[in-house]
Protein backbone atom coordinates (compact mmCIF):
# COMPACT_ATOMS: atom_id res chain seq x y z
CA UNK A 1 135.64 89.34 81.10
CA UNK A 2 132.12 88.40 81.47
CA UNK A 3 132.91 85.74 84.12
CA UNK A 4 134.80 88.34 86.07
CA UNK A 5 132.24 90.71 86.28
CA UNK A 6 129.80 88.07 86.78
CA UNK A 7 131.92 86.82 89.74
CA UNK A 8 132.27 90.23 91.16
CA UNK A 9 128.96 90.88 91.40
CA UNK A 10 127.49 87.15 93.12
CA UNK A 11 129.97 87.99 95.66
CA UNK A 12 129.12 90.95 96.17
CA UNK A 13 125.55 89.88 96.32
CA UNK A 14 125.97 86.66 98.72
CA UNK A 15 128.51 87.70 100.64
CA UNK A 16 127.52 89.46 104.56
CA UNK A 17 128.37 93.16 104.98
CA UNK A 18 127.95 94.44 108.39
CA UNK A 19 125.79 97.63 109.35
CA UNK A 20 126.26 101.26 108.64
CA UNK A 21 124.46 104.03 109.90
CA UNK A 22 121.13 104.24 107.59
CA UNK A 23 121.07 100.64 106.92
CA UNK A 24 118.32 99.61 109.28
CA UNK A 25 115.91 102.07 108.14
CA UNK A 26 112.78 100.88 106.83
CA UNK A 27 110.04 97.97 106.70
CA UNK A 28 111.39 94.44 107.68
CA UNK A 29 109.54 91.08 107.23
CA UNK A 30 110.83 87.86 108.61
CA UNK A 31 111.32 85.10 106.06
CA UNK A 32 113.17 82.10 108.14
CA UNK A 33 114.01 81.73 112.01
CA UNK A 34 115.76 79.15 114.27
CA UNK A 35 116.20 78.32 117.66
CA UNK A 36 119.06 76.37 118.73
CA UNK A 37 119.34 75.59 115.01
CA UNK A 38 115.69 73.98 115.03
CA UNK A 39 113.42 75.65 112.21
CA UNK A 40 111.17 77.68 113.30
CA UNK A 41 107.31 78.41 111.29
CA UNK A 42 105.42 81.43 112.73
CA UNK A 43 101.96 80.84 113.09
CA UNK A 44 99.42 83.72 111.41
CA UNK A 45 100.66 86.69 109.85
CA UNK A 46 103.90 87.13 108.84
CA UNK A 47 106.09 89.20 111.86
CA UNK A 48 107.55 92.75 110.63
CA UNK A 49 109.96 95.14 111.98
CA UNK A 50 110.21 98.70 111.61
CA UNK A 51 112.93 101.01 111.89
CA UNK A 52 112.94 105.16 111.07
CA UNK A 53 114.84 107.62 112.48
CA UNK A 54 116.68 105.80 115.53
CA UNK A 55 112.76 104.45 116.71
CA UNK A 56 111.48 100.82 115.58
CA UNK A 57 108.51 98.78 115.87
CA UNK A 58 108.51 94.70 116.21
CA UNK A 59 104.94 92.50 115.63
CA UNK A 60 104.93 88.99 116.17
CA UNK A 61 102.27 85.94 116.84
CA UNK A 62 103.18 83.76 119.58
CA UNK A 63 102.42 80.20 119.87
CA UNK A 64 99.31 80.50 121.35
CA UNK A 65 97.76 83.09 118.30
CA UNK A 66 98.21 86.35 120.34
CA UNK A 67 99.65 88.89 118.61
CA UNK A 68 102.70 90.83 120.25
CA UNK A 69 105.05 93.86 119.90
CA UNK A 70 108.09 95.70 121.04
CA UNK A 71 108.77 98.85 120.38
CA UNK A 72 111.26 101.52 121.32
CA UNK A 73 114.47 103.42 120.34
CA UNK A 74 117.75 101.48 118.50
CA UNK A 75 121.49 102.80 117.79
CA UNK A 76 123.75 101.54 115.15
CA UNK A 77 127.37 101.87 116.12
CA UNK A 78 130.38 99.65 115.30
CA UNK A 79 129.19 97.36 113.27
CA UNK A 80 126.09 96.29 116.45
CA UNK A 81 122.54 97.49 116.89
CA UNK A 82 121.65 98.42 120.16
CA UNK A 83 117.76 98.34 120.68
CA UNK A 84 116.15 99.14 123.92
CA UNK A 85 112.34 97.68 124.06
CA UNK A 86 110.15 100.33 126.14
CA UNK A 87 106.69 99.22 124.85
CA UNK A 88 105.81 96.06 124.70
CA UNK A 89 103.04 93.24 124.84
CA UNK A 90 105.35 91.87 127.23
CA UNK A 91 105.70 93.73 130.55
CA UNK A 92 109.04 92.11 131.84
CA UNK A 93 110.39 92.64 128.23
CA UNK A 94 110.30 96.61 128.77
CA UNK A 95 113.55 98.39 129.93
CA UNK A 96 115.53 95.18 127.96
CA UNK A 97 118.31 95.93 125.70
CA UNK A 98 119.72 93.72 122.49
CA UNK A 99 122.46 94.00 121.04
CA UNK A 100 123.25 91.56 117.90
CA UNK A 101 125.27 92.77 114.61
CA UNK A 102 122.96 92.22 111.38
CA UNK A 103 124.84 90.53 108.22
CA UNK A 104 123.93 92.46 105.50
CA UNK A 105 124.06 90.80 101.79
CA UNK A 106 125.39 92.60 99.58
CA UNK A 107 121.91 94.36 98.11
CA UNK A 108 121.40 95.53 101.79
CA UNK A 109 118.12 94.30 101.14
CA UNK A 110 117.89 91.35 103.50
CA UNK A 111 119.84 90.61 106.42
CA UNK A 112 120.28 87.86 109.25
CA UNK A 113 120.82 88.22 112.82
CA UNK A 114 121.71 85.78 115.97
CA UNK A 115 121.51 86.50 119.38
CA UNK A 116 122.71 84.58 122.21
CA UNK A 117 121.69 84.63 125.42
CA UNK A 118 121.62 82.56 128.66
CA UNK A 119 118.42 82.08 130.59
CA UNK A 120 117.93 82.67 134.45
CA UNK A 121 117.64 78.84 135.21
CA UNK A 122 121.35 78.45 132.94
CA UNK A 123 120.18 77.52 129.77
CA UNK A 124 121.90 78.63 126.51
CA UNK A 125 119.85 79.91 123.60
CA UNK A 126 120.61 80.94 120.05
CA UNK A 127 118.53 82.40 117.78
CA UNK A 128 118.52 83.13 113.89
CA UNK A 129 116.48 85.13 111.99
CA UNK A 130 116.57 86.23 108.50
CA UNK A 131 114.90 89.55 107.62
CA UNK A 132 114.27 90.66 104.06
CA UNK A 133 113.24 94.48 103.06
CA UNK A 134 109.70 94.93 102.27
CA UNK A 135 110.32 96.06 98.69
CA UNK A 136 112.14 92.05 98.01
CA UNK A 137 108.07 91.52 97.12
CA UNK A 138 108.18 93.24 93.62
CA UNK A 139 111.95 93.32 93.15
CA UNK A 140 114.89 90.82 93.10
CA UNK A 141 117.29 90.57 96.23
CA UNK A 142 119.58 88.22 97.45
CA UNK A 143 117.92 85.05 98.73
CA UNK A 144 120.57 83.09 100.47
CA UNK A 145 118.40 80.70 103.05
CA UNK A 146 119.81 78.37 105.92
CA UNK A 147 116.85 76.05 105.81
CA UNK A 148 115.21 74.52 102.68
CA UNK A 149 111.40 74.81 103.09
């Protein structure tokens, strides 16, 4: 009985549950990343993403040390997040929308996203990032990585 329950509850845990309304809310911190399947290490402090009450809040450092944002209004319906950037660090990133549907574990306390896209001169991008809730610092969530560091 013990193995059953034991069972029930690492799959429960590991396995990706997609998002329901409520899910997003709250402080975000990015733990692993990937483009086109390459690791990715962020330079400085570690990016976090904010999300309360259909607004949220993106910080990031880009490769050349300069810290950056987005920020603007998000959506969660069918399973997708729909966020449309209209402040950023990034002129030609305001008015953008992204759309990607976050895999939940099964704490809903750390999810992973990828979002595809196509670039004006025809090159094909993916990106991965794994998110974990801020609280994952003092308590135990599900750590299921994609890279080993």
């Amino acid at each position: 009985m013990k193995k059953i329950i034991a069972l029930i509850l690492f799959t429960n845990l590991s396995m990706a549950h997609s998002v329901s309304e409520g899910d997003m809310e709250g402080a975000w911190v990015l733990v692993e990343k990937s483009f086109n399947n390459q690791q990715v290490f962020e330079n400085g402090p570690t990016p976090m993403k904010i999300y309360s009450q259909g607004r949220f809040f993106v910080s990031w450092n880009s490769e050349d040390g300069k810290a950056g944002f987005n920020e603007g209004s998000y959506k969660v319906s069918n399973g997708k997040v729909l966020e449309e950037i209209e402040n950023s660090s990034i002129n030609s990133d305001i008015g953008n929308k992204i759309s990607y549907a976050p895999n939940f574990m099964g704490d809903k306390l750390s999810f992973y996203q990828e979002i595809q896209w196509v670039s004006p001169d025809g090159q094909e991008f993916v990106m991965f990032e794994r998110w974990e809730n801020v609280s994952c610092a003092e308590k135990e969530c599900a750590k299921v990585r994609r890279f080993k560091n």
